[in-house]
N, C-alpha and C. Protein backbone atom coordinates (compact mmCIF):
# COMPACT_ATOMS: atom_id res chain seq x y z
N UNK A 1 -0.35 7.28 -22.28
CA UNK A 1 -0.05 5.86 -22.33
C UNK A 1 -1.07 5.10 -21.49
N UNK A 2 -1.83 4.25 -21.59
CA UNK A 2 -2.25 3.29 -21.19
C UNK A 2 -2.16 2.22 -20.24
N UNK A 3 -2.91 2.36 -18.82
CA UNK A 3 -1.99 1.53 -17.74
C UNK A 3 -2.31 -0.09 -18.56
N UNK A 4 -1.55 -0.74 -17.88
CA UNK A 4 -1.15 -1.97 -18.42
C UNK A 4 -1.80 -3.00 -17.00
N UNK A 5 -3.08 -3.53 -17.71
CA UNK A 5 -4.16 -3.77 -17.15
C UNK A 5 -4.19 -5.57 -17.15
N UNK A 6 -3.57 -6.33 -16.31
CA UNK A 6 -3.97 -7.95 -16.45
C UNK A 6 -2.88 -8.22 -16.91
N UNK A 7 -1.44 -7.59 -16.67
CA UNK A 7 -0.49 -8.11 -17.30
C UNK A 7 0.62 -9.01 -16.81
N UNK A 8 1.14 -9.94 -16.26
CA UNK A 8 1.50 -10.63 -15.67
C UNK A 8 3.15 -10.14 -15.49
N UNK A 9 3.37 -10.43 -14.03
CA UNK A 9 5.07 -9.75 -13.88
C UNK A 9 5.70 -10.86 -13.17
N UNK A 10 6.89 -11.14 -13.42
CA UNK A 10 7.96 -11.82 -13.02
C UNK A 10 8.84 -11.25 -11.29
N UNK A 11 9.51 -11.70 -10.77
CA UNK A 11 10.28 -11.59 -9.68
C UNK A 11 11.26 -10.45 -10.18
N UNK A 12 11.87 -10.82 -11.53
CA UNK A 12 12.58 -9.59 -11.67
C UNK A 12 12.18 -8.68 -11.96
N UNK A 13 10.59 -8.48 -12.33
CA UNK A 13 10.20 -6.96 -12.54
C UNK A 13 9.87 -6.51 -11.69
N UNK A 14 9.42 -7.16 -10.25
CA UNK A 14 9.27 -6.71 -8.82
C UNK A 14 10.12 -6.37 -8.29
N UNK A 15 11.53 -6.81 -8.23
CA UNK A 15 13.05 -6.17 -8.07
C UNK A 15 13.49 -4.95 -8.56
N UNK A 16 12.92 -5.21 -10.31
CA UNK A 16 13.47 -3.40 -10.45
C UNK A 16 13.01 -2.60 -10.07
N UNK A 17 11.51 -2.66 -10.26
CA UNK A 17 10.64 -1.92 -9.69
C UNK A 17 10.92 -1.23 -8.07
N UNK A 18 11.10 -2.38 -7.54
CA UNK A 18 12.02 -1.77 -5.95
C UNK A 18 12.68 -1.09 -5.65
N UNK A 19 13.63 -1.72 -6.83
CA UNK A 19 14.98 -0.77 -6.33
C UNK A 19 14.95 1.17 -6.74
N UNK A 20 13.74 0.96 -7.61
CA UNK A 20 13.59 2.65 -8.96
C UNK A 20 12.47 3.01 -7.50
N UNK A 21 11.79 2.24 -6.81
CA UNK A 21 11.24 3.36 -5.88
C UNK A 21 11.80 3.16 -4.95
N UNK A 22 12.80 2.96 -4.25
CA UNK A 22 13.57 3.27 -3.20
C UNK A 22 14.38 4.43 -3.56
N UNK A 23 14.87 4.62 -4.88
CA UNK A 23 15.67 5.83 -5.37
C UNK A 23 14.41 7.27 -5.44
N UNK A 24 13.52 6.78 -5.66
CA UNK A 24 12.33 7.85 -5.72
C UNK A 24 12.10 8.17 -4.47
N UNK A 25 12.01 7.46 -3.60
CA UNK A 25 11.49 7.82 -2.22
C UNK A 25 12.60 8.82 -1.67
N UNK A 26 13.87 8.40 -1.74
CA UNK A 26 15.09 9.03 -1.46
C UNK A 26 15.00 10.41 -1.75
N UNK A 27 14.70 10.86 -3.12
CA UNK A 27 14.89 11.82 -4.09
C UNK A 27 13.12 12.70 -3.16
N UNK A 28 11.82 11.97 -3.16
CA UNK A 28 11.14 12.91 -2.19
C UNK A 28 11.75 13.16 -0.87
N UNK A 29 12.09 12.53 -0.10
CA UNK A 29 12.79 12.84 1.53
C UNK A 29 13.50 14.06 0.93
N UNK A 30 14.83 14.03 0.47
CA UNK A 30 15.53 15.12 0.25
C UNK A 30 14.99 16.52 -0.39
N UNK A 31 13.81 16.24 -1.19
CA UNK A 31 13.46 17.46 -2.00
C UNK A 31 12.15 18.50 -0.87
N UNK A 32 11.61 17.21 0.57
CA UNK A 32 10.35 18.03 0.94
C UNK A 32 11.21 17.61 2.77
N UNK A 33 12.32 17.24 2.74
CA UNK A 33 12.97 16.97 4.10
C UNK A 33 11.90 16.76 5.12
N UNK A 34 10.85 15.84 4.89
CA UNK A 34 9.56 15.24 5.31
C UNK A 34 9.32 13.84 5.01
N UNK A 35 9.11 12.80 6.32
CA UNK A 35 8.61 11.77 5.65
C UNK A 35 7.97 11.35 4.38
N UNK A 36 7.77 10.23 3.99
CA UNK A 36 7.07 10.23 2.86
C UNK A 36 5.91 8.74 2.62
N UNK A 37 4.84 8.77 2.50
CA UNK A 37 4.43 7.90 2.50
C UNK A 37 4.26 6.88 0.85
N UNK A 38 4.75 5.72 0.99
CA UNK A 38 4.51 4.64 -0.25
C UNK A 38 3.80 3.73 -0.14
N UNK A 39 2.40 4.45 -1.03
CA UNK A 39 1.22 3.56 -1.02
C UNK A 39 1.08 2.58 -1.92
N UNK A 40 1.25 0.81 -1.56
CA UNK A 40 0.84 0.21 -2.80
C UNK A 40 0.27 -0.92 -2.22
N UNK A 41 -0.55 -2.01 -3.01
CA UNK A 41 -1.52 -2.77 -3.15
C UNK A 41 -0.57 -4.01 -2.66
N UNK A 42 -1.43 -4.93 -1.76
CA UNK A 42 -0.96 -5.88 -1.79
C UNK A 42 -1.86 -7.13 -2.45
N UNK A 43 -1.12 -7.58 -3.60
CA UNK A 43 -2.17 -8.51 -4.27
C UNK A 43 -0.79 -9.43 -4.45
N UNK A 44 -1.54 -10.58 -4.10
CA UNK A 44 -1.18 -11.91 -4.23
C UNK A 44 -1.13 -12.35 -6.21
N UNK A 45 0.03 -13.18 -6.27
CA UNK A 45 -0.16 -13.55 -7.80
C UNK A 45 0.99 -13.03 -8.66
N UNK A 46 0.77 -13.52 -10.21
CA UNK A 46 1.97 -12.65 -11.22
C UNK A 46 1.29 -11.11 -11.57
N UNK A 47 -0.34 -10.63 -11.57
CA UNK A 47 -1.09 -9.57 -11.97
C UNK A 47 -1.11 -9.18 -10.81
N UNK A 48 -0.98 -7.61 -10.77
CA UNK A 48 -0.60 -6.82 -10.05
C UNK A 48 -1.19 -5.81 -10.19
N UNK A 49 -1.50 -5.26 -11.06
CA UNK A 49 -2.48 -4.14 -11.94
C UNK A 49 -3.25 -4.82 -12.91
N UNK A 50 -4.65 -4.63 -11.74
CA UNK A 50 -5.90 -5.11 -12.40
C UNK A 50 -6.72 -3.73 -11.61
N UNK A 51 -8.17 -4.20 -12.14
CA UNK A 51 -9.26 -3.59 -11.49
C UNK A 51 -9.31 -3.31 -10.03
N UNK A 52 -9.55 -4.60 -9.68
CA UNK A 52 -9.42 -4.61 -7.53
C UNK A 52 -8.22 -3.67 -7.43
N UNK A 53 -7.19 -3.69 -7.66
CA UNK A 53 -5.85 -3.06 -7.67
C UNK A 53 -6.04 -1.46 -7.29
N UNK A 54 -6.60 -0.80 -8.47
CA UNK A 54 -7.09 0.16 -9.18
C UNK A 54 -7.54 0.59 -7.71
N UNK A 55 -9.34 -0.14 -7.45
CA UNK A 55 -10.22 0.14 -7.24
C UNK A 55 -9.38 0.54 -5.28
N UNK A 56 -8.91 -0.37 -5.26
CA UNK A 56 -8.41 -0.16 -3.51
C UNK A 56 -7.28 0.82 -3.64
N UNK A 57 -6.85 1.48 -4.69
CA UNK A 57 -5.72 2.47 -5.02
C UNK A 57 -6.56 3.48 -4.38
N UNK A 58 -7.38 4.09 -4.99
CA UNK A 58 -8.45 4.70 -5.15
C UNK A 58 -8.96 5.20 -3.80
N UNK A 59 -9.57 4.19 -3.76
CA UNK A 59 -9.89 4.38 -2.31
C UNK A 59 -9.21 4.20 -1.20
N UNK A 60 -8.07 4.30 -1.03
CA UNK A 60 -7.12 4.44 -0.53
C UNK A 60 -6.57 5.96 -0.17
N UNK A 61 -6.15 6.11 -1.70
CA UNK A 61 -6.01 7.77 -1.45
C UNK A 61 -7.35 8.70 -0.98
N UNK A 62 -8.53 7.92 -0.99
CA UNK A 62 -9.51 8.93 -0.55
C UNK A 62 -9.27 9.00 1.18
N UNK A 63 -9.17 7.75 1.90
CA UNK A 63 -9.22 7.79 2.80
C UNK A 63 -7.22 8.44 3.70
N UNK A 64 -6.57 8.59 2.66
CA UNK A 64 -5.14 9.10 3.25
C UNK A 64 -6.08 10.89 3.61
N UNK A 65 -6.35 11.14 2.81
CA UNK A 65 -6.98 12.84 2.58
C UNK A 65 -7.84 12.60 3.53
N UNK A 66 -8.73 12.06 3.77
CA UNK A 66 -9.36 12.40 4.88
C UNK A 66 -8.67 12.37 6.13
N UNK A 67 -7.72 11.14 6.63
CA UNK A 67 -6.90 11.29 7.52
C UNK A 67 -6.41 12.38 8.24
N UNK A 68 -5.54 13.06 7.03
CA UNK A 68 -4.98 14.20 6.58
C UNK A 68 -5.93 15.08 7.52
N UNK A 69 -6.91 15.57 6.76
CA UNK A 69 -8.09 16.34 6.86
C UNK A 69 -8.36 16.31 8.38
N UNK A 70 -8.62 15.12 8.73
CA UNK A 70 -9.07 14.84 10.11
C UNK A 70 -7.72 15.54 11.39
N UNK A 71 -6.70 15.09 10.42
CA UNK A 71 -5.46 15.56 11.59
C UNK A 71 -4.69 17.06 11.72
N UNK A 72 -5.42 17.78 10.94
CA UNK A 72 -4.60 18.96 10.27
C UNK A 72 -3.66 19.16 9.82
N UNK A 73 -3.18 17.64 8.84
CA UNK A 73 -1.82 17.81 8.51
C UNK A 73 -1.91 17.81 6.54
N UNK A 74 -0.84 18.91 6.54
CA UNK A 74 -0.68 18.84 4.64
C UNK A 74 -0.37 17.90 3.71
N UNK A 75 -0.97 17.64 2.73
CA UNK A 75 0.05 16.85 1.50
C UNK A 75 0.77 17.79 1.17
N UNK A 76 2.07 18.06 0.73
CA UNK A 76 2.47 18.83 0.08
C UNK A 76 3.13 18.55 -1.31
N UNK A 77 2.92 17.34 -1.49
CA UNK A 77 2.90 16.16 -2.88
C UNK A 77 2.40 15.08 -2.76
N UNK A 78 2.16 14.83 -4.30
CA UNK A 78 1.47 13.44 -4.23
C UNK A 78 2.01 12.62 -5.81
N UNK A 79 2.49 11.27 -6.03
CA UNK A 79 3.10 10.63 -7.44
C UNK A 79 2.22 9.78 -7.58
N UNK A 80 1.37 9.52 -8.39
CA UNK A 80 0.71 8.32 -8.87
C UNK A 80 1.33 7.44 -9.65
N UNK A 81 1.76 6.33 -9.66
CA UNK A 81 2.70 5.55 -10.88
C UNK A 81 2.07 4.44 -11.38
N UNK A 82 1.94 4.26 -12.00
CA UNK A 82 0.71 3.02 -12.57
C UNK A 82 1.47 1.93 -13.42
N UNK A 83 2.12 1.18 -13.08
CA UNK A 83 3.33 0.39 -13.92
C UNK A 83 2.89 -1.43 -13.89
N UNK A 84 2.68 -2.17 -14.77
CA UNK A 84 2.21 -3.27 -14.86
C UNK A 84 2.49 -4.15 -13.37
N UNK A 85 3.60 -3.62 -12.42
CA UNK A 85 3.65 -4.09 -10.93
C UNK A 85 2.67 -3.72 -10.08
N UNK A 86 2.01 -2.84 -10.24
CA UNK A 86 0.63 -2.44 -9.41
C UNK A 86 0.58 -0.66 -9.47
N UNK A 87 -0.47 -0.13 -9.32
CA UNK A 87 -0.42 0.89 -9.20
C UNK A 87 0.25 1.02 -7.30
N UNK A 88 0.83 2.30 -7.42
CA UNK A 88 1.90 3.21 -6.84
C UNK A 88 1.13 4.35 -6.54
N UNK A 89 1.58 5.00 -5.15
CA UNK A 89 1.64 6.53 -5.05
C UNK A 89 2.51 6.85 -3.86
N UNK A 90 3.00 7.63 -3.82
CA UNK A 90 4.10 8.50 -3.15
C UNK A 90 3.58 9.81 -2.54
N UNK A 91 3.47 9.98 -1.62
CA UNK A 91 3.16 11.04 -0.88
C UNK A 91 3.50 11.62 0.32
N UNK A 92 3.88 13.18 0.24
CA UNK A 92 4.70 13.63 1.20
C UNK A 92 3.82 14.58 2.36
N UNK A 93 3.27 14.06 3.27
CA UNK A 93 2.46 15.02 4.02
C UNK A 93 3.43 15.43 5.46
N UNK A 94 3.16 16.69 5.53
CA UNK A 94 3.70 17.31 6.62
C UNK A 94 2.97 17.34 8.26
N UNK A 95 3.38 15.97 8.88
CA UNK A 95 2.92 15.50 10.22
C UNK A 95 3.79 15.61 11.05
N UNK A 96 3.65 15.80 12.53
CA UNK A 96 4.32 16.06 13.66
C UNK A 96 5.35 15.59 13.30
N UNK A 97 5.51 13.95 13.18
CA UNK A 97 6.09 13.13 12.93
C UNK A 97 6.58 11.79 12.72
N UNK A 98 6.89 11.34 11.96
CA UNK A 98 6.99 9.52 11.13
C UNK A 98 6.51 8.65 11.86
N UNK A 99 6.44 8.45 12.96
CA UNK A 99 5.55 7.56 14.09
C UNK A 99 4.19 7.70 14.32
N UNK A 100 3.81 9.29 14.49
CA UNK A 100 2.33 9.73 14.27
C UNK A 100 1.94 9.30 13.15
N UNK A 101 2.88 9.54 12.26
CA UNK A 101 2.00 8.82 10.89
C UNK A 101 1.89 7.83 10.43
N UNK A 102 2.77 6.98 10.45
CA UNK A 102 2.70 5.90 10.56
C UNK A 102 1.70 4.98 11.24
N UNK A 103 1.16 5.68 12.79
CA UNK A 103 0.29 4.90 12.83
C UNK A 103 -1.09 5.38 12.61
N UNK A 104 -1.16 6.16 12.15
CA UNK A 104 -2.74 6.73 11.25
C UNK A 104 -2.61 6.02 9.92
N UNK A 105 -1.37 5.80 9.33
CA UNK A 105 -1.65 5.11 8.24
C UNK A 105 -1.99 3.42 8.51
N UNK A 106 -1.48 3.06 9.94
CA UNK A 106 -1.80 1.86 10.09
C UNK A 106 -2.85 1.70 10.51
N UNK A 107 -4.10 2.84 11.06
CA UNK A 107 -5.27 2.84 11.15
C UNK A 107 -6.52 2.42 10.11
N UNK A 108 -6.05 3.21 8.96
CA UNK A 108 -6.87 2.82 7.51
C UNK A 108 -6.24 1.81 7.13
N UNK A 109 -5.30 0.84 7.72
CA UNK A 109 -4.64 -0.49 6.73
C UNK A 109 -5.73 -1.26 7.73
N UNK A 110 -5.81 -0.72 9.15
CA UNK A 110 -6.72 -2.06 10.15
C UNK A 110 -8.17 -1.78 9.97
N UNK A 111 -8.82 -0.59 9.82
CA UNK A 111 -9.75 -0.33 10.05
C UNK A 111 -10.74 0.01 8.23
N UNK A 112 -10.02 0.65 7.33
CA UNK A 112 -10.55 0.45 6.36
C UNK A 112 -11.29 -0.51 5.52
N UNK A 113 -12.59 -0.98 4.89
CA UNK A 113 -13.15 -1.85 4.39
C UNK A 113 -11.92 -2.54 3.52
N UNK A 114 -11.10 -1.92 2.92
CA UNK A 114 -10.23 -2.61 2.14
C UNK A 114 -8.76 -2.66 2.55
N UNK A 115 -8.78 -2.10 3.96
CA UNK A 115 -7.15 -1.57 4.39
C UNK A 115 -6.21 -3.14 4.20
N UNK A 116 -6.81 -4.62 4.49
CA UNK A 116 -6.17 -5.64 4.21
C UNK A 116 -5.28 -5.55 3.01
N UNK A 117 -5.98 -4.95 2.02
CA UNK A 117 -5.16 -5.10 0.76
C UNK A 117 -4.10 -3.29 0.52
N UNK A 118 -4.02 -3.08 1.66
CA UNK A 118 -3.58 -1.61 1.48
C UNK A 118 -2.13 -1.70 1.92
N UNK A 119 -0.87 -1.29 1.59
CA UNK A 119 0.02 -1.46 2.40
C UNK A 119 0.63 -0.27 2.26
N UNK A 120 0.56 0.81 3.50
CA UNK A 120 1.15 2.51 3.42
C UNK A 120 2.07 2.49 4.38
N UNK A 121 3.44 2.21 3.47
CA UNK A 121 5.07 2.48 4.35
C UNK A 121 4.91 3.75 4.76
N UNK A 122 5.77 4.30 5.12
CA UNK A 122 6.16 5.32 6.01
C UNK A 122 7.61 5.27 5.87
N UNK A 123 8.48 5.85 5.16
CA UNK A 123 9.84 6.39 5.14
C UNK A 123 10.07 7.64 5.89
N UNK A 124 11.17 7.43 7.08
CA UNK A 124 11.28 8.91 7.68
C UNK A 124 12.63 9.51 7.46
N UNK A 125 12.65 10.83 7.59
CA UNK A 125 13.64 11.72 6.81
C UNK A 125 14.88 11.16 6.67
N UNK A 126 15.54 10.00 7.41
CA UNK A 126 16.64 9.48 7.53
C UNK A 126 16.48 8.19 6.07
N UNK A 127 15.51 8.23 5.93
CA UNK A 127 15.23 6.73 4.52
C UNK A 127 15.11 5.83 5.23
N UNK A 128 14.53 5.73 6.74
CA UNK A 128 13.98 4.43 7.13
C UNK A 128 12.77 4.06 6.77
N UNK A 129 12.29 3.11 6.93
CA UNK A 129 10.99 2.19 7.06
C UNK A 129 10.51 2.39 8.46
N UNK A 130 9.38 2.59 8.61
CA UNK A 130 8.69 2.60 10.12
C UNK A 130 8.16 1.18 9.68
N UNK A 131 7.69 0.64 10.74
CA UNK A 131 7.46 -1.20 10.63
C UNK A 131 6.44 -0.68 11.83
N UNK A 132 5.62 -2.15 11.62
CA UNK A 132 5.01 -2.27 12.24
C UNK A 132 5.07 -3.11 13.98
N UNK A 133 5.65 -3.50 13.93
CA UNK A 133 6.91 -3.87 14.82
C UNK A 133 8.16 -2.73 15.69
N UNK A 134 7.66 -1.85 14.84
CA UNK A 134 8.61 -0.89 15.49
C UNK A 134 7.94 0.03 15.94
N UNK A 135 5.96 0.13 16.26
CA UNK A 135 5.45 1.25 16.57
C UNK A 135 4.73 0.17 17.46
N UNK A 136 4.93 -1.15 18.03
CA UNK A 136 4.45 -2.25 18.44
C UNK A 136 3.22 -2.40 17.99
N UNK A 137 2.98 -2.95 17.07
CA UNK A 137 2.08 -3.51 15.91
C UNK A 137 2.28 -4.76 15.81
N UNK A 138 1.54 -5.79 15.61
CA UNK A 138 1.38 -7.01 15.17
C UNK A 138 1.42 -6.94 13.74
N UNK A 139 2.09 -8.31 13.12
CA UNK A 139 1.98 -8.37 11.74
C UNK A 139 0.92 -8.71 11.37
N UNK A 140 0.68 -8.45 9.82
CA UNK A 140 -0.48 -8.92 9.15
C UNK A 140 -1.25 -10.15 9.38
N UNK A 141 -2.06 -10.16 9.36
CA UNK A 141 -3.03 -11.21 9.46
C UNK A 141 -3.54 -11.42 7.83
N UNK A 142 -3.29 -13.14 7.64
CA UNK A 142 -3.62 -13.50 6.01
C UNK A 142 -5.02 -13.41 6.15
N UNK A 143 -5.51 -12.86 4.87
CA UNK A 143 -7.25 -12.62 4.42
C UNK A 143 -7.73 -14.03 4.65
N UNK A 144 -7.62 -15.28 4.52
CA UNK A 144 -8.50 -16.29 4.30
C UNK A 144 -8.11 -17.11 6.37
N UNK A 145 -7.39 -16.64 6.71
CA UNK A 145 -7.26 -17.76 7.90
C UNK A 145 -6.36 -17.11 9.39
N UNK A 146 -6.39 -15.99 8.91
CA UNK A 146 -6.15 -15.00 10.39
C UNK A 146 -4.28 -15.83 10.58
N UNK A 147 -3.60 -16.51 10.39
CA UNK A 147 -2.52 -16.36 10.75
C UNK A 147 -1.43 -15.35 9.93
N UNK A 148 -0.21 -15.49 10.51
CA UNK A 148 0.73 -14.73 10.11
C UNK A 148 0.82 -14.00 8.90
N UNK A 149 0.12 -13.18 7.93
CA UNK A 149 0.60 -13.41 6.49
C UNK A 149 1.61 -13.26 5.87
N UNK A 150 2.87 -13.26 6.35
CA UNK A 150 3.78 -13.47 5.26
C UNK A 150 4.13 -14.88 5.41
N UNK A 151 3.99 -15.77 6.51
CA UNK A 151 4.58 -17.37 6.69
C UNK A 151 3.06 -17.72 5.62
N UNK A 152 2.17 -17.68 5.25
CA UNK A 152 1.07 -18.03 4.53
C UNK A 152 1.47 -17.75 3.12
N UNK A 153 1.81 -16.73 2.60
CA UNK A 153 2.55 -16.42 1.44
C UNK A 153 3.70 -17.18 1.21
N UNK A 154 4.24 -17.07 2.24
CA UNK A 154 6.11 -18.14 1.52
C UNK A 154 5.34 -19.13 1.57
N UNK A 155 4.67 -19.76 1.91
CA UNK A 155 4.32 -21.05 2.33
C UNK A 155 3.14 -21.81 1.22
N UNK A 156 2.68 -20.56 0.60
CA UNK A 156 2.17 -20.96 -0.36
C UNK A 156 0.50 -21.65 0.32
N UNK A 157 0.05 -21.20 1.11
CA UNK A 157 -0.89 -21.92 1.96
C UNK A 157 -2.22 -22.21 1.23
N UNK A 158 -2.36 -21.11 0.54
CA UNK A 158 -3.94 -20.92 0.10
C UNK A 158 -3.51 -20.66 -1.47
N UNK A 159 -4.42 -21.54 -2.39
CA UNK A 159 -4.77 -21.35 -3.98
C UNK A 159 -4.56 -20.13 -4.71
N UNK A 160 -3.84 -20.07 -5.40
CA UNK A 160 -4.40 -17.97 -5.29
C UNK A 160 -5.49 -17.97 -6.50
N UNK A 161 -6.22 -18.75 -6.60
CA UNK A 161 -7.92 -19.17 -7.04
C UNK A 161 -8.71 -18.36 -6.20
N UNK A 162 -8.29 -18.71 -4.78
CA UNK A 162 -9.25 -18.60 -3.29
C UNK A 162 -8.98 -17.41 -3.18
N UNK A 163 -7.67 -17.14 -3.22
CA UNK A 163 -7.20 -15.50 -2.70
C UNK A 163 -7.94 -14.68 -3.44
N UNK A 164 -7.81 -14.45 -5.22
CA UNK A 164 -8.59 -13.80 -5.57
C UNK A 164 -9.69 -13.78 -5.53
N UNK A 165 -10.62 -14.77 -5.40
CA UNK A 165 -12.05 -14.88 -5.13
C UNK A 165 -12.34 -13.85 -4.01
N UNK A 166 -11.87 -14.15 -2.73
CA UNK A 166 -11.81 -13.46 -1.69
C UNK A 166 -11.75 -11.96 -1.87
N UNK A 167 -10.31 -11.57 -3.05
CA UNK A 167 -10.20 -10.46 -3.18
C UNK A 167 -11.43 -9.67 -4.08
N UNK A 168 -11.74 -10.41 -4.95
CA UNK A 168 -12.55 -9.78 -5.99
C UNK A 168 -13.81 -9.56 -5.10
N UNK A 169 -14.73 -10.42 -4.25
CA UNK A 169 -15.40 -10.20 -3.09
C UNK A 169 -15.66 -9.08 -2.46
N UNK A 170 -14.40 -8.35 -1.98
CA UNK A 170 -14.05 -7.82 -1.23
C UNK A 170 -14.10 -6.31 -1.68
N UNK A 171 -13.89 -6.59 -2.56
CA UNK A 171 -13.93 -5.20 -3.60
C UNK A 171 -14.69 -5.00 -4.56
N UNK A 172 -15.50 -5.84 -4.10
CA UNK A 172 -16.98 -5.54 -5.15
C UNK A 172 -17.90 -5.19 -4.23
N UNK A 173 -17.81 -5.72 -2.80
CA UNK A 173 -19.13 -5.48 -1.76
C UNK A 173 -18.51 -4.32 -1.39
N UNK A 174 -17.23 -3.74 -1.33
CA UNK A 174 -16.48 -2.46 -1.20
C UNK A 174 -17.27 -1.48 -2.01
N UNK A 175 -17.41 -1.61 -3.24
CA UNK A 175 -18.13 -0.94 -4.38
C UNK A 175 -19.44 -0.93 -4.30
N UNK A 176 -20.58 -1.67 -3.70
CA UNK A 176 -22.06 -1.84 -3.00
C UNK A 176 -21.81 -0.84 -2.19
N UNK A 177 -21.02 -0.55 -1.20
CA UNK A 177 -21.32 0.26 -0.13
C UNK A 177 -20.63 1.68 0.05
N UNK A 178 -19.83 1.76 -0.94
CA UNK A 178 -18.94 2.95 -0.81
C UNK A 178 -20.03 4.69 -2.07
């Protein structure tokens, strides 16, 4: 089947979508009784799965494996889901534990050329969320103006003309240098 490339999604397809990977995430915790990490894109807009999307998927998972690699810790699964809401992946690596990983994954969200657009939860064996706030982390910073980004998002601050410009930018000089 054919990912579904430029296709525009509604609020309620972001809802179901939620709720079918919160039941998935559940269903990895219980099957590898190991955190689990849920990697997906943060793109502004109704398109969700496009190219940039793709392209920071991508490189995303290259840089989880190296992490990995770097820390001596296993994948011992990995789900790719590619659904007109954005591409998805699910992955269960075997680390000390949900806080350690969590903040290595918040390393490639700060430090990666594209980690802005990267967003890697951390579910720990209990089906929590590690936050960023809860490993004392500051919240996101919006791509165009360094404040808060989610009060910039509700708020509707910036064009999402500008946003994508920015994004497409970003992931094309990503693609020059990678």
């Amino acid at each position: 089947m054919a990912i579904p490339i430029d296709v525009e999604v509604g609020l309620s397809d972001l809802m179901k979508r939620r709720a079918v990977r919160g039941e998935q995430q559940l269903t990895w915790i219980k099957r590898h009784s190991l955190p689990v990490v849920s990697f997906r894109i943060n793109m502004p807009g109704p398109v969700k799965m496009n190219r940039p999307s793709l392209k920071v998927m991508n490189a995303g998972l290259q840089a989880v494996r190296k992490m990995c690699a770097e820390n001596g810790w296993k994948i011992l699964g990995s789900q790719k889901i590619n659904e007109k809401t954005g591409p998805e992946t699910m992955i269960c690596i075997q680390a000390p534990s949900a806080t350690l990983l969590k903040k290595a994954m918040m390393k490639i969200e700060n430090h990666h050329p594209l980690g802005r657009l990267m967003d890697l939860d951390v579910i720990d064996v209990d089906g929590k969320v590690i936050s960023r706030q809860g490993v004392q982390l500051p919240r996101r910073r919006c791509f165009l103006c360094e404040k808060d980004a989610k009060l910039c998002a509700r708020s509707r601050r910036h064009d999402l003309s500008e946003l994508m410009r920015f994004i497409e930018e970003m992931t094309s000089d990503y693609e020059c240098y990678s």
